[in-house]
C-alpha atoms as a PDB file:
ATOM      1  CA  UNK A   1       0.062  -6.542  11.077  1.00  0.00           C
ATOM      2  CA  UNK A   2      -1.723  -8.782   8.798  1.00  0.00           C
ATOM      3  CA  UNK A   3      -5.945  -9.805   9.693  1.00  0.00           C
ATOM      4  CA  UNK A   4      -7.042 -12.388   7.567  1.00  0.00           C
ATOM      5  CA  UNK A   5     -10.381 -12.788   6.974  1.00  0.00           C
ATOM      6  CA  UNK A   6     -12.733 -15.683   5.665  1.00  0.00           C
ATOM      7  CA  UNK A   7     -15.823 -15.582   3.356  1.00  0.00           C
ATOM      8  CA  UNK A   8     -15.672 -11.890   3.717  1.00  0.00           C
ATOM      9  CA  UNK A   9     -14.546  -8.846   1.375  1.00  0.00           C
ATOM     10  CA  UNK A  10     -10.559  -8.200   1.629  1.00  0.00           C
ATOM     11  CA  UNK A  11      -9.471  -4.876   1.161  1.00  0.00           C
ATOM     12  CA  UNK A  12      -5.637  -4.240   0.898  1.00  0.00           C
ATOM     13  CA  UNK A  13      -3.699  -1.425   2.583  1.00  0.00           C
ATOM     14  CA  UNK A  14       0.324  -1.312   1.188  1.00  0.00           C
ATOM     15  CA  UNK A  15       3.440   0.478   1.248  1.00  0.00           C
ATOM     16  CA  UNK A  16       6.138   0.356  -1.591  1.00  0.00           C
ATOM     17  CA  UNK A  17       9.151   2.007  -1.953  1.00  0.00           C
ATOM     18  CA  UNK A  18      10.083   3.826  -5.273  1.00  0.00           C
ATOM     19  CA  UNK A  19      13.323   4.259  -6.726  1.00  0.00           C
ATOM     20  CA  UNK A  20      13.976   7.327  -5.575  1.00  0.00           C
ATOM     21  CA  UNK A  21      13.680   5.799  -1.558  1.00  0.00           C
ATOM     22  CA  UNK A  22      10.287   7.689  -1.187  1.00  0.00           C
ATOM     23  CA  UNK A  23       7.917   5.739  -0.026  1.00  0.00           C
ATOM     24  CA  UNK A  24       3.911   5.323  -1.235  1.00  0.00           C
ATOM     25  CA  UNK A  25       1.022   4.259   0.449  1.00  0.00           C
ATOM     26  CA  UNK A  26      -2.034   2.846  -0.929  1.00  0.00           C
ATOM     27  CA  UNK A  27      -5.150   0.653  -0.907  1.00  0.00           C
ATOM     28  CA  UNK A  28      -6.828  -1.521  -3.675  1.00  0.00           C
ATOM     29  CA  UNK A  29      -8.598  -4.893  -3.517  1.00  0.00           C
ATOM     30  CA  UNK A  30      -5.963  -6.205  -6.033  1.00  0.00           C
ATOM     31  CA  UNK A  31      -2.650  -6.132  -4.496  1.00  0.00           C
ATOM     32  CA  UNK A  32      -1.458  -8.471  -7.344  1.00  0.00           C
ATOM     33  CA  UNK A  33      -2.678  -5.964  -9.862  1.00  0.00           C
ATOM     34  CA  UNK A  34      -2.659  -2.482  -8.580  1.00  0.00           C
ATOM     35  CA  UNK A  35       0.904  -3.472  -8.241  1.00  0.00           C
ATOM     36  CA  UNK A  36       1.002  -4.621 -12.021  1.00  0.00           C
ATOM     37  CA  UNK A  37      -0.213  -1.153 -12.683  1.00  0.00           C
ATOM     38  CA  UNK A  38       2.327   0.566 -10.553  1.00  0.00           C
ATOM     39  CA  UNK A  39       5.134  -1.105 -12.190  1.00  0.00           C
ATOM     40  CA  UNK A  40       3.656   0.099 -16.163  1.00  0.00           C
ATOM     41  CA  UNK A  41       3.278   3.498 -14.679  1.00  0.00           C
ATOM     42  CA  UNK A  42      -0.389   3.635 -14.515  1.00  0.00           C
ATOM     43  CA  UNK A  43      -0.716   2.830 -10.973  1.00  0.00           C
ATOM     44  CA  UNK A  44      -0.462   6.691  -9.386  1.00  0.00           C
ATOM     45  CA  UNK A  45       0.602   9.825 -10.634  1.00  0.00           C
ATOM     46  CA  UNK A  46       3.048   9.994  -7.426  1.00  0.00           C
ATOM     47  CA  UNK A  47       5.011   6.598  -8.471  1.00  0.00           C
ATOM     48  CA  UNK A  48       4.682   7.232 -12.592  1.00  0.00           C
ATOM     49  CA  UNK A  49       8.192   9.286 -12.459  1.00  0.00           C
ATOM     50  CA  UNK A  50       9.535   6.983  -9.986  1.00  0.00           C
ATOM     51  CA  UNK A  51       9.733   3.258 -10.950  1.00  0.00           C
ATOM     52  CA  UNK A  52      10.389   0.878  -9.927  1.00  0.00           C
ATOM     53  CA  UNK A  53       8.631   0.202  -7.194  1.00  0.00           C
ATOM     54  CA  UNK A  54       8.491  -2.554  -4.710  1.00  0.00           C
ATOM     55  CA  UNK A  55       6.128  -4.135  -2.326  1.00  0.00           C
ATOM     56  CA  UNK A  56       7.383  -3.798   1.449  1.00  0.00           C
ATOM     57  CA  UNK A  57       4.197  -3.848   3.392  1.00  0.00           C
ATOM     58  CA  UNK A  58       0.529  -4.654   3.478  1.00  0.00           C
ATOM     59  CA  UNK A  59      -2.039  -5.773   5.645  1.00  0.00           C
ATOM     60  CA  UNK A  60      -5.987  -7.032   4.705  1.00  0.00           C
ATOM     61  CA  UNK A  61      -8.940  -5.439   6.010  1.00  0.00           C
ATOM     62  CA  UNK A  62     -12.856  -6.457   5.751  1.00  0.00           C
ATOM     63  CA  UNK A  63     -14.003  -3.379   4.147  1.00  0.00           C
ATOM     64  CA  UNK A  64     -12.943  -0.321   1.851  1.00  0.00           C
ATOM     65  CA  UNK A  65     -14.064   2.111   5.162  1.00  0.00           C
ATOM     66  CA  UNK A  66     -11.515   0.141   7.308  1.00  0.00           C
ATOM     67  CA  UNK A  67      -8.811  -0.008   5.062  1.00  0.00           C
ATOM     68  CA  UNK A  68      -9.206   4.219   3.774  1.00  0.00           C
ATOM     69  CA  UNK A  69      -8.996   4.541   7.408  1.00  0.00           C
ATOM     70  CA  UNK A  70      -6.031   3.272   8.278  1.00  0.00           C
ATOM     71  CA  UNK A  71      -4.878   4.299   4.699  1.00  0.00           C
ATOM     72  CA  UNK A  72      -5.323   7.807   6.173  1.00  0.00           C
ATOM     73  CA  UNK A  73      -3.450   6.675   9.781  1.00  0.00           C
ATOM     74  CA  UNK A  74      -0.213   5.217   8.087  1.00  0.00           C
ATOM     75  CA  UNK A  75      -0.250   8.143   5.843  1.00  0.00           C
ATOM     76  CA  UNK A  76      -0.276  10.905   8.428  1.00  0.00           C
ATOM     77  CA  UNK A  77       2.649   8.573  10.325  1.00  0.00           C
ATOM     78  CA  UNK A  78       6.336   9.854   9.981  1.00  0.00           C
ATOM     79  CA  UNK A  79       8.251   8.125   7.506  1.00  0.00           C
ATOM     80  CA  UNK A  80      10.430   6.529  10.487  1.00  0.00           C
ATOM     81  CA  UNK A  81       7.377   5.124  12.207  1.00  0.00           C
ATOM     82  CA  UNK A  82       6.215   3.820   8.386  1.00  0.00           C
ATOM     83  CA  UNK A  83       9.938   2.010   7.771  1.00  0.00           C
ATOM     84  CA  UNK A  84       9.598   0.101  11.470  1.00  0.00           C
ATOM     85  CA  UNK A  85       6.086  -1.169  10.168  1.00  0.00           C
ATOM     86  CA  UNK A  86       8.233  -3.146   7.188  1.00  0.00           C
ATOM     87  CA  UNK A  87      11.530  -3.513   9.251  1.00  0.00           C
END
């Protein structure tokens, strides 16, 4: 699920996958540079010890509140339901 919106603030919610096959979720307003910092090992503490990593899902949201939100709902998802958001 991807909402696009115009003239307004994007927020990014994302999933990657690390090498070990764990997945991480995430949001920044950056996704070109949050996942820079991922990939140097300065993006989380979770994904430091387990590069690389790699993009698999994301969708845009108008503000930080509704992106933490559903930061919070894919997060408390099982990773099954997570994988058939990217799949």
């Amino acid at each position: 699920m991807i909402i696009e919106m115009l003239n307004e603030e994007k927020w990014y919610v994302y999933i990657i996958t690390c090498n070990d096959q764990s997945l991480y979720t995430g949001i920044t307003k950056s996704i070109k540079k949050r996942l820079e910092k991922h990939a140097c090992g300065k993006g989380a503490k979770y994904t430091k010890g387990r590069l690389p990593v790699k993009l698999v899902y994301k969708e845009i949201h108008s503000s930080h509140s509704k992106a933490a939100s559903r930061e919070f709902e894919i997060k408390s998802m099982t990773r099954a339901k997570k994988i058939k958001l990217f799949s």
